[in-house]
Protein backbone atom coordinates (compact mmCIF):
# COMPACT_ATOMS: atom_id res chain seq x y z
CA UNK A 1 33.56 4.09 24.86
CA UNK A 2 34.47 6.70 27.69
CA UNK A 3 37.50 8.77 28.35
CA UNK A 4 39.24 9.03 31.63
CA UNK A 5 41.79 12.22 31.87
CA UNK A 6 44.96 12.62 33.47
CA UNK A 7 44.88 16.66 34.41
CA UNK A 8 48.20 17.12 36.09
CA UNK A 9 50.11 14.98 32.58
CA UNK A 10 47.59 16.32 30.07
CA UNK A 11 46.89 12.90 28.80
CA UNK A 12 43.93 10.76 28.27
CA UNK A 13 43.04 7.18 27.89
CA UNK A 14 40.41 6.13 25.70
CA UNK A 15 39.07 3.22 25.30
CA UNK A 16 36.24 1.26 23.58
CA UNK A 17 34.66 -2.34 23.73
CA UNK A 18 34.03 -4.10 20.50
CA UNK A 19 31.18 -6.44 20.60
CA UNK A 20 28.01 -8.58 19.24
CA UNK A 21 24.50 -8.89 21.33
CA UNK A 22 25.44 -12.36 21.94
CA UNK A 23 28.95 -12.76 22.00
CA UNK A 24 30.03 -13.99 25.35
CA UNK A 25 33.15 -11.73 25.32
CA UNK A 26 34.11 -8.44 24.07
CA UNK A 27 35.56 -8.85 20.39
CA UNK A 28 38.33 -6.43 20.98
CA UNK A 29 38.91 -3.92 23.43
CA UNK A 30 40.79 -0.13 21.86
CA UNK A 31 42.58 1.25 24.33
CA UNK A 32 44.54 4.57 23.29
CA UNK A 33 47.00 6.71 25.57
CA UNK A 34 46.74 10.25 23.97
CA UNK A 35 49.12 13.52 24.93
CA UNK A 36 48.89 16.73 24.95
CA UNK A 37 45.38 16.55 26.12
CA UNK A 38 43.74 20.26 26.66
CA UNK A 39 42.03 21.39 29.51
CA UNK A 40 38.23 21.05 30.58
CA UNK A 41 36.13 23.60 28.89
CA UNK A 42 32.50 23.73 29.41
CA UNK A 43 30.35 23.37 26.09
CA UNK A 44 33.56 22.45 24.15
CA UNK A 45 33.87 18.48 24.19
CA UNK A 46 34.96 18.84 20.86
CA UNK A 47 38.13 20.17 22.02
CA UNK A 48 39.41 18.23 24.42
CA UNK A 49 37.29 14.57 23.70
CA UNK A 50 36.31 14.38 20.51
CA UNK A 51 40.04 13.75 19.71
CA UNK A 52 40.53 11.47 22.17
CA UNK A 53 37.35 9.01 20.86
CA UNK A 54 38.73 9.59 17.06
CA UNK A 55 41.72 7.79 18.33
CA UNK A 56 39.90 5.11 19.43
CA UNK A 57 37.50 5.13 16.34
CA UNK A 58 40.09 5.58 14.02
CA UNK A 59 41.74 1.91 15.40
CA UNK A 60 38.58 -0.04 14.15
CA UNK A 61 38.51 1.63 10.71
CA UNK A 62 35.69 4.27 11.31
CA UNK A 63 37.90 6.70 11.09
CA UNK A 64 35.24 9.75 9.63
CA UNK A 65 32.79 8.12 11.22
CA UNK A 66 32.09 10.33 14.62
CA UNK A 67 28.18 10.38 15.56
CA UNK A 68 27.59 14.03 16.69
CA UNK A 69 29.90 15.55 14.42
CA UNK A 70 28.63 13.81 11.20
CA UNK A 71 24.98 14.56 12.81
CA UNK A 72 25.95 18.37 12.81
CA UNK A 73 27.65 17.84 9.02
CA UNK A 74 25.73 15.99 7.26
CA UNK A 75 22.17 16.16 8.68
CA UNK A 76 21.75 19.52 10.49
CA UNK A 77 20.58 21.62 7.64
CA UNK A 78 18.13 19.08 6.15
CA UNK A 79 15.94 19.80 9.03
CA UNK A 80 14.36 21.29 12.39
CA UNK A 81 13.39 18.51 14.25
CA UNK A 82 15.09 15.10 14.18
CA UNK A 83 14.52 12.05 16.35
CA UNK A 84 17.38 9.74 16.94
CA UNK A 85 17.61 6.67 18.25
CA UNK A 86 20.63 4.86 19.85
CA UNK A 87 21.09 1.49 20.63
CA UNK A 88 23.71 -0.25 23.18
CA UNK A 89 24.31 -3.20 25.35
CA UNK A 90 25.43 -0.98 28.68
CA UNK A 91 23.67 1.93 29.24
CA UNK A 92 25.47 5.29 28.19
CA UNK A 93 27.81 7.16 30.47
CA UNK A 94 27.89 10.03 31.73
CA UNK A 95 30.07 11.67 29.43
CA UNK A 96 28.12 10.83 26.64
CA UNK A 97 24.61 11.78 28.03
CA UNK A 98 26.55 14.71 28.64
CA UNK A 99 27.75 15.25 24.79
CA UNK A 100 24.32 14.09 23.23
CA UNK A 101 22.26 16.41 25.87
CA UNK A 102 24.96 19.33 24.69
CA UNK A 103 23.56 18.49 21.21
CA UNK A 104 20.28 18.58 22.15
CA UNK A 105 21.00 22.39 23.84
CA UNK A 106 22.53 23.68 20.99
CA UNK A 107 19.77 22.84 18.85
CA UNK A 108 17.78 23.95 21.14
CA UNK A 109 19.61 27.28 20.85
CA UNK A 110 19.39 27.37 17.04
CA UNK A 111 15.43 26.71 16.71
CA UNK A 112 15.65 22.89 16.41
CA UNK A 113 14.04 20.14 18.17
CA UNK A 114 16.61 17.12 18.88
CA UNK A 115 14.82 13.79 20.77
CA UNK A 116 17.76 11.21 21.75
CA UNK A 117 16.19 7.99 22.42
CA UNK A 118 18.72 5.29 24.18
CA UNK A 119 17.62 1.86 24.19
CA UNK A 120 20.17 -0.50 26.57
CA UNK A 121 19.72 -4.00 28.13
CA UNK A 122 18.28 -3.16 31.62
CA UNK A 123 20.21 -5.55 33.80
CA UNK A 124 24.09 -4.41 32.64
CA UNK A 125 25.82 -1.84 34.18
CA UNK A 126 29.40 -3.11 33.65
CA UNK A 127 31.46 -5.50 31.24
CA UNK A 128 30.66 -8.37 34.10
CA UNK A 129 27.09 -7.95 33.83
CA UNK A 130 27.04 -8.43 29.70
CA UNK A 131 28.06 -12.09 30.73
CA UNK A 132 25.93 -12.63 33.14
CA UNK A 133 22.68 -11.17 31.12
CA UNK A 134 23.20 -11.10 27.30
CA UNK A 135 22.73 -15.02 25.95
């Protein structure tokens, strides 16, 4: 899933790719054109693109289901260090290493210890290469 902004329109398009290890093709691909989009601020993705990827979440009925912000509900008093581990078939992008190393600060900042493991197939980089390398 990543989000690509339109600055001068405040809009966004989001969209995700739906699909199995194995499948030879995406399942479905989300795509969501969303207004009133706000400006950049730094250390507030939850502003301006968490919205944007409930859109897109909320179109394949995981609607309350948002990774970092059920992470900061419903696990972030149970504990001061937590180890999560992420899997994927293309390696994350930039945004979201972005959003999960933001997590990682602000635990840092409150006295918790947050270790993101990403595990990704190490041959794709785009949609093309999931053909070419996932059987």
């Amino acid at each position: 899933m990543d989000v690509h902004y339109n600055e001068l329109e405040h809009t966004a398009k989001a969209v995700g790719v739906l699909f199995n290890w194995k499948d030879k093709e995406p399942k479905e691909v989300v795509i969501e054109i969303i207004q009133g989009v706000l400006p950049y601020m730094s250390g507030q993705f939850y502003k301006r693109e968490l919205p944007c990827i409930k859109k897109v979440i909320e179109q394949v009925n995981l609607s309350d289901i948002d990774i970092i912000e059920w992470f900061l509900r419903e696990k972030w008093s149970l504990g001061n260090k937590f180890d999560i581990e992420l899997e994927s078939v293309l390696f994350t992008c930039p945004s979201c290493q972005r959003h999960l190393m933001m997590l990682v600060e602000y635990g840092r900042k409150n006295g918790k210890t947050i270790n993101i493991k990403f595990y990704s197939h190490p041959k794709v980089f785009t949609l093309g290469d999931v053909k070419n390398n996932v059987n």
